[in-house]
PDB file of N, CA and C in Angstrom:
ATOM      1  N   UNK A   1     146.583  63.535 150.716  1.00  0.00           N
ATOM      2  CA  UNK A   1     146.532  62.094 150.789  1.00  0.00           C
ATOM      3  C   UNK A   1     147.506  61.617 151.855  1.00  0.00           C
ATOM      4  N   UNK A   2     147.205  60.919 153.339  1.00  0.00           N
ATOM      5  CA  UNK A   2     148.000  60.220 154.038  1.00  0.00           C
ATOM      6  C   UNK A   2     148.555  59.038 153.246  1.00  0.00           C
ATOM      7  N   UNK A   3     149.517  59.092 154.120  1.00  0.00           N
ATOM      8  CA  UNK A   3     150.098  57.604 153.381  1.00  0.00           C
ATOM      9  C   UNK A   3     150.151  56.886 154.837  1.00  0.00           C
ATOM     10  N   UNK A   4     149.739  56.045 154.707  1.00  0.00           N
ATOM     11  CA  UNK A   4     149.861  55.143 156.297  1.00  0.00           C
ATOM     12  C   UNK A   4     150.435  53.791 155.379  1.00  0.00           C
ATOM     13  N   UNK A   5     151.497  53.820 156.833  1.00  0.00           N
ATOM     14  CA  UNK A   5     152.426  52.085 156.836  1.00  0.00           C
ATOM     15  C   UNK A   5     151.463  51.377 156.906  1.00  0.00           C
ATOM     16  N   UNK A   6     151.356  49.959 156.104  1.00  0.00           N
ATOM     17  CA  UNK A   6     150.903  48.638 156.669  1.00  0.00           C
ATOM     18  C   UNK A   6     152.356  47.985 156.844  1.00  0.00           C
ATOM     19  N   UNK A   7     151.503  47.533 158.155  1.00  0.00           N
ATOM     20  CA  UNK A   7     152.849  46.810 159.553  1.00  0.00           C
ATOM     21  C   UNK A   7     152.302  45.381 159.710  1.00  0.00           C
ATOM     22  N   UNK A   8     152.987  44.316 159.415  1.00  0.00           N
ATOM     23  CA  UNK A   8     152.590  42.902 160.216  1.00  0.00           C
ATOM     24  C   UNK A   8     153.689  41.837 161.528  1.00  0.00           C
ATOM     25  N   UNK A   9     152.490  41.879 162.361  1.00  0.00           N
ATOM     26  CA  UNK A   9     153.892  41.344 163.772  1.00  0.00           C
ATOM     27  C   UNK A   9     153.792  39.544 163.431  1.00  0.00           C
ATOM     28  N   UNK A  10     155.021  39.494 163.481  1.00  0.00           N
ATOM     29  CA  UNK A  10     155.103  37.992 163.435  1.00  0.00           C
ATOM     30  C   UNK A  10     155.555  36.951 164.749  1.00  0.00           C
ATOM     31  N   UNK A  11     155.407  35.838 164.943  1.00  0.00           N
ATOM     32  CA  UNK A  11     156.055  35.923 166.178  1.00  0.00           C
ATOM     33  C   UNK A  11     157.080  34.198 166.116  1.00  0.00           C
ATOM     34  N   UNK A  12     157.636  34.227 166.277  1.00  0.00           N
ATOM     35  CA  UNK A  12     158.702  32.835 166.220  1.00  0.00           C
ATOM     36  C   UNK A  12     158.162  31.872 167.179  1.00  0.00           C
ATOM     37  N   UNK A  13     157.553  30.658 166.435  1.00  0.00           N
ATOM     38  CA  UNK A  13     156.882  30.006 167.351  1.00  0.00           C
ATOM     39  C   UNK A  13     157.419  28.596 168.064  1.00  0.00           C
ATOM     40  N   UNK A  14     158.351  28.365 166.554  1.00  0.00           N
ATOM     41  CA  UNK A  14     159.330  27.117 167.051  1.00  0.00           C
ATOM     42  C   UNK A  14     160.586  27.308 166.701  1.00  0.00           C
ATOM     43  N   UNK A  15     161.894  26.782 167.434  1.00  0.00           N
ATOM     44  CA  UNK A  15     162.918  27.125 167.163  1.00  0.00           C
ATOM     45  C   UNK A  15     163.610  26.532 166.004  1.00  0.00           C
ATOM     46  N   UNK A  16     164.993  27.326 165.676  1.00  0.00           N
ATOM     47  CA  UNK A  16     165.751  26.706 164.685  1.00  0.00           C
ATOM     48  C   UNK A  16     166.185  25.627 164.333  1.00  0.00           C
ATOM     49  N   UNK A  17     167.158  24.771 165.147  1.00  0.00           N
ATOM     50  CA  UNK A  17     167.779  23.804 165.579  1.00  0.00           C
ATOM     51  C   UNK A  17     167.779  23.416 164.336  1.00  0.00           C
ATOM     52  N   UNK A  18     166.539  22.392 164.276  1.00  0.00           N
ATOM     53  CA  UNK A  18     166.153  21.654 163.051  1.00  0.00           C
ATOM     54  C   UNK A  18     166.302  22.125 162.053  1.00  0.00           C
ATOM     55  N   UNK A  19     166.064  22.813 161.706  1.00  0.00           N
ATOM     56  CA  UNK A  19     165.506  23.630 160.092  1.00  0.00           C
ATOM     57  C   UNK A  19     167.166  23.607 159.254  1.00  0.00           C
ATOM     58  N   UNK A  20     166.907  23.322 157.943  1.00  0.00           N
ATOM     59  CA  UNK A  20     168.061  23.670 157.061  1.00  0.00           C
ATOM     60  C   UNK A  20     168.897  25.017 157.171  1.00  0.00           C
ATOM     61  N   UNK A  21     169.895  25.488 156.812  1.00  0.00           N
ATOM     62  CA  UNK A  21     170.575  26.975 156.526  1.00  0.00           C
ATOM     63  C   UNK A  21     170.113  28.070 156.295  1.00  0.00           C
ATOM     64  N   UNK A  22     169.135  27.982 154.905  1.00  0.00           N
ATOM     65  CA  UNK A  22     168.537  28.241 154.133  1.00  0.00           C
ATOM     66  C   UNK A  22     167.201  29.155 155.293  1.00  0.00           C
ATOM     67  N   UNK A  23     166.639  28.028 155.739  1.00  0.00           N
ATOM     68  CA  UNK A  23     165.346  28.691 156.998  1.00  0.00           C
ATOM     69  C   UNK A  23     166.022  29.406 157.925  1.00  0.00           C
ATOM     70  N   UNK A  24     167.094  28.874 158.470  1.00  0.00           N
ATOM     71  CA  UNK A  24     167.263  29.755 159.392  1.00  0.00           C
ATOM     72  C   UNK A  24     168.155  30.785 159.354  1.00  0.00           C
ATOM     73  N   UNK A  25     168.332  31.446 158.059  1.00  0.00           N
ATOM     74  CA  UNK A  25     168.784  32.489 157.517  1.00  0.00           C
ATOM     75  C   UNK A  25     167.313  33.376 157.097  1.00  0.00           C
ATOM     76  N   UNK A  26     166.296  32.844 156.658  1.00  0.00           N
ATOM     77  CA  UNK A  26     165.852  33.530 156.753  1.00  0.00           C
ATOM     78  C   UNK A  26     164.916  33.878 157.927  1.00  0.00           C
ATOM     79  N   UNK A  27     164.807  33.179 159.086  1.00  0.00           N
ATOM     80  CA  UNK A  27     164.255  33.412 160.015  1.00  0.00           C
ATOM     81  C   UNK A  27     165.371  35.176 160.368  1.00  0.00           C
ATOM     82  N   UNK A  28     166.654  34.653 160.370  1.00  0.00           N
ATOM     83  CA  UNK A  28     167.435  35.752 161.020  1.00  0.00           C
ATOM     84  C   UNK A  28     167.015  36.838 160.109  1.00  0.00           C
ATOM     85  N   UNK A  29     166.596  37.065 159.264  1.00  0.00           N
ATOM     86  CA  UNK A  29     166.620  37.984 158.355  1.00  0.00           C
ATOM     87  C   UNK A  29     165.304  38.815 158.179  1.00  0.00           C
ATOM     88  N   UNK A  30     164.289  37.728 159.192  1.00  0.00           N
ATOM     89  CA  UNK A  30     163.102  38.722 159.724  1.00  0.00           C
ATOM     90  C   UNK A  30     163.031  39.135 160.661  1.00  0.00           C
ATOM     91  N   UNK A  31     164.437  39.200 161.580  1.00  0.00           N
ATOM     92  CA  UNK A  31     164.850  39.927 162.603  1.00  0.00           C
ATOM     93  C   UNK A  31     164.379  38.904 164.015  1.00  0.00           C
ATOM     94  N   UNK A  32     163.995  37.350 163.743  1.00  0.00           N
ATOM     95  CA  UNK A  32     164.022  36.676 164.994  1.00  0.00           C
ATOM     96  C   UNK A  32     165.050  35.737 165.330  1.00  0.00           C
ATOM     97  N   UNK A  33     165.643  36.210 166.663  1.00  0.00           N
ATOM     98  CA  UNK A  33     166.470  35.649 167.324  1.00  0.00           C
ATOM     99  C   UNK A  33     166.508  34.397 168.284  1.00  0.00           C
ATOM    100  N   UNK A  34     165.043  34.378 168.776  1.00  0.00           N
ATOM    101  CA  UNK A  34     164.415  33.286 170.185  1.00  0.00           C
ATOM    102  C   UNK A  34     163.034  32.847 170.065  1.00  0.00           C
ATOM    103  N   UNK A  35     162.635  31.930 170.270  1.00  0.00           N
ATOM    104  CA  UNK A  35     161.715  31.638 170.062  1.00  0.00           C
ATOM    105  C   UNK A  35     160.328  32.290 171.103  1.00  0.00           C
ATOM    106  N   UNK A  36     159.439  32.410 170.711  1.00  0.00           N
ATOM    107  CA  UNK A  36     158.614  33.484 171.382  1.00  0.00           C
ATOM    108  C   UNK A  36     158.621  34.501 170.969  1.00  0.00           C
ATOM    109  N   UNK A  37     159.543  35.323 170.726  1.00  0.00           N
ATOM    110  CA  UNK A  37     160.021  36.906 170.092  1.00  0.00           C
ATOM    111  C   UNK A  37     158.996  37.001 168.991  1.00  0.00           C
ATOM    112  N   UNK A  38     158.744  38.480 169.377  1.00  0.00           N
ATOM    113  CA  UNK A  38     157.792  39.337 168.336  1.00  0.00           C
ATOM    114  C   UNK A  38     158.413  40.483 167.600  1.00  0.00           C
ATOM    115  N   UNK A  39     157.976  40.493 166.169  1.00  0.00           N
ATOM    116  CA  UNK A  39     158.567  41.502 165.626  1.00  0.00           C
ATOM    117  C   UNK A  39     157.707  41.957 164.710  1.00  0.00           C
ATOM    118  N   UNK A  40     157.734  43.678 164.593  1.00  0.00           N
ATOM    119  CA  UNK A  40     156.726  44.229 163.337  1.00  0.00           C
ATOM    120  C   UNK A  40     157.892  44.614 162.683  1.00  0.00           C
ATOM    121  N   UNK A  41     157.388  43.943 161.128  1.00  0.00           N
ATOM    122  CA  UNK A  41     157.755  44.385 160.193  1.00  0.00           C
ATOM    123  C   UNK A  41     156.894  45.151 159.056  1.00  0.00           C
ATOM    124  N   UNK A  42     156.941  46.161 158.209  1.00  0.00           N
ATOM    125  CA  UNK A  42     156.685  46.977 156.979  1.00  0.00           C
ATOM    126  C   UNK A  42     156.022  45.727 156.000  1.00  0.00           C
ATOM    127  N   UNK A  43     154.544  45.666 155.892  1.00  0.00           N
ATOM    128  CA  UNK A  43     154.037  44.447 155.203  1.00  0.00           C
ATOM    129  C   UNK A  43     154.536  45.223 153.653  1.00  0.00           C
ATOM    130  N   UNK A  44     155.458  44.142 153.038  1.00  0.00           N
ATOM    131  CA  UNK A  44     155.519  44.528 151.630  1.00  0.00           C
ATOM    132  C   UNK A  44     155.891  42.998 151.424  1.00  0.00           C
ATOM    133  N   UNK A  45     156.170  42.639 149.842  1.00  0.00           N
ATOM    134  CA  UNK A  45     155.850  41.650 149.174  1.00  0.00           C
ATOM    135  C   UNK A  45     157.244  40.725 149.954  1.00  0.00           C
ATOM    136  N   UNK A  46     158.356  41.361 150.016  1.00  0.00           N
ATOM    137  CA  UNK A  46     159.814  40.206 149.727  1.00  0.00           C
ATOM    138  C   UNK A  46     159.566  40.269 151.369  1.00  0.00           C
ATOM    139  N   UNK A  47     158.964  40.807 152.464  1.00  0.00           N
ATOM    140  CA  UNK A  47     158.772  40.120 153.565  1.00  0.00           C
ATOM    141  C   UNK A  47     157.431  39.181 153.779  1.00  0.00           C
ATOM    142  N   UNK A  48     156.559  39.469 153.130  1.00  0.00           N
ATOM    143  CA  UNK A  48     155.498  38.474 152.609  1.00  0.00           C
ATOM    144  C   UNK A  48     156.130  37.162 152.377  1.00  0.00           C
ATOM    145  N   UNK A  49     157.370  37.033 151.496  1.00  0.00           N
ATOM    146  CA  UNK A  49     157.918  35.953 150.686  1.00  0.00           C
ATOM    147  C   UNK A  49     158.943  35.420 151.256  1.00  0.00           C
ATOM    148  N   UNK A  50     159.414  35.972 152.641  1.00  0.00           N
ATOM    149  CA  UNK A  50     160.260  35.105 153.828  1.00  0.00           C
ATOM    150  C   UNK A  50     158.695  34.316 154.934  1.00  0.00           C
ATOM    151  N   UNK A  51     158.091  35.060 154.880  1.00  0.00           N
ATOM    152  CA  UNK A  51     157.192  34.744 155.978  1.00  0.00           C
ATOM    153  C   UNK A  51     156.479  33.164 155.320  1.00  0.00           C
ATOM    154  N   UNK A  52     156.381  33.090 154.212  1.00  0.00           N
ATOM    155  CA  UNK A  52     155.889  32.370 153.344  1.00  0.00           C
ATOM    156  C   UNK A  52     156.829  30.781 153.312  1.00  0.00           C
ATOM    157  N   UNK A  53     158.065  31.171 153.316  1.00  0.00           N
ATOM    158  CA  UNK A  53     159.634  30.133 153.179  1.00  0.00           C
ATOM    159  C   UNK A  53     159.158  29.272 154.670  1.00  0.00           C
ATOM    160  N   UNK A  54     159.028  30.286 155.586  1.00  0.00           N
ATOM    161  CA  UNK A  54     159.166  29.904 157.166  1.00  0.00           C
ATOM    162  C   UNK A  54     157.969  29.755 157.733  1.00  0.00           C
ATOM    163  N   UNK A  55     157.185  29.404 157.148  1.00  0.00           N
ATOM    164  CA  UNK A  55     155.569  29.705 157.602  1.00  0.00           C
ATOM    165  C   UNK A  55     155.511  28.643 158.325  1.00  0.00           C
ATOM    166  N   UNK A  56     155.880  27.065 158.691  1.00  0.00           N
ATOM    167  CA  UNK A  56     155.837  26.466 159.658  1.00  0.00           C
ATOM    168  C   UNK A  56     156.475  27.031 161.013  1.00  0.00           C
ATOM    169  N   UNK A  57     157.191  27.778 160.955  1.00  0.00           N
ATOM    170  CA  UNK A  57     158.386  28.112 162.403  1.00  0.00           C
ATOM    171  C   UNK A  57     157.539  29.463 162.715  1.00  0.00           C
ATOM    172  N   UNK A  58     156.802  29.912 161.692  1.00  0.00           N
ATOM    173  CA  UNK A  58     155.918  31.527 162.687  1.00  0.00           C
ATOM    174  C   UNK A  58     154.847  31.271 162.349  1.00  0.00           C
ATOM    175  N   UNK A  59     154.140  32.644 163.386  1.00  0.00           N
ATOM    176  CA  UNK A  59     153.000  32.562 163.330  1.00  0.00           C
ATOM    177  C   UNK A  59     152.688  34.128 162.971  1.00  0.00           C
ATOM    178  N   UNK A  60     151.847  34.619 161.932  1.00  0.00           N
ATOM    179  CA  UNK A  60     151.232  35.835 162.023  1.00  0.00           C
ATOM    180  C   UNK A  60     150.073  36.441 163.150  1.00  0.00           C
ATOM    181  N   UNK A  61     150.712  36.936 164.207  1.00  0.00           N
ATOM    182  CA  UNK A  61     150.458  37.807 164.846  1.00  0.00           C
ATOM    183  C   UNK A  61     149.025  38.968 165.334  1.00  0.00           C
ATOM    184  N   UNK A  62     149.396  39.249 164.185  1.00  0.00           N
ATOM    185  CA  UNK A  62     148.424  41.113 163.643  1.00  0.00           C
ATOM    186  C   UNK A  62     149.213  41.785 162.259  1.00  0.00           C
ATOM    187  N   UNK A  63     147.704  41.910 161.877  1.00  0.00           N
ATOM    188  CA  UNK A  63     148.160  42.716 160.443  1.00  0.00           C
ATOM    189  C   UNK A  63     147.477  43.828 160.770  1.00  0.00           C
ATOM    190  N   UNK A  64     148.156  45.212 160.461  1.00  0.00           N
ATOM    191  CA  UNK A  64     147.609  46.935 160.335  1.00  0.00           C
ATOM    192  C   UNK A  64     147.331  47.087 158.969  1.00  0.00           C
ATOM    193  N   UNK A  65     146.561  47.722 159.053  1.00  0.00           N
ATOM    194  CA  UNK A  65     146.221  48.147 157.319  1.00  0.00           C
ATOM    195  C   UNK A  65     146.733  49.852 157.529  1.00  0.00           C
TER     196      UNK A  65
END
């Protein structure tokens, strides 16, 4: 039995500035720094559930199964 990663790239579409503490802690915490920046992360639930907090400021990308 393979086990294959599911990977989803997200990409930072608007910046921080605005946003409460709270968002832009968790923006930092899905590893985006600048706006534009792309990042794959390991699709599992508690990054599901930042992407979800911040879902106005990104955009989903591509999902791998």
């Amino acid at each position: 039995m393979t086990s294959k990663k599911r990977s989803i790239t997200i990409k930072l579409k608007k910046g921080t500035v605005a946003c409460n503490p709270n968002q832009r802690a968790t923006v930092n915490g899905l590893g985006l720094k600048r706006r534009e920046q792309q990042v794959t992360l390991e699709n599992t639930p508690s990054v599901r559930g930042m992407i979800k907090k911040v879902l106005h400021l990104v955009e989903v990308v591509a999902e791998t199964r």
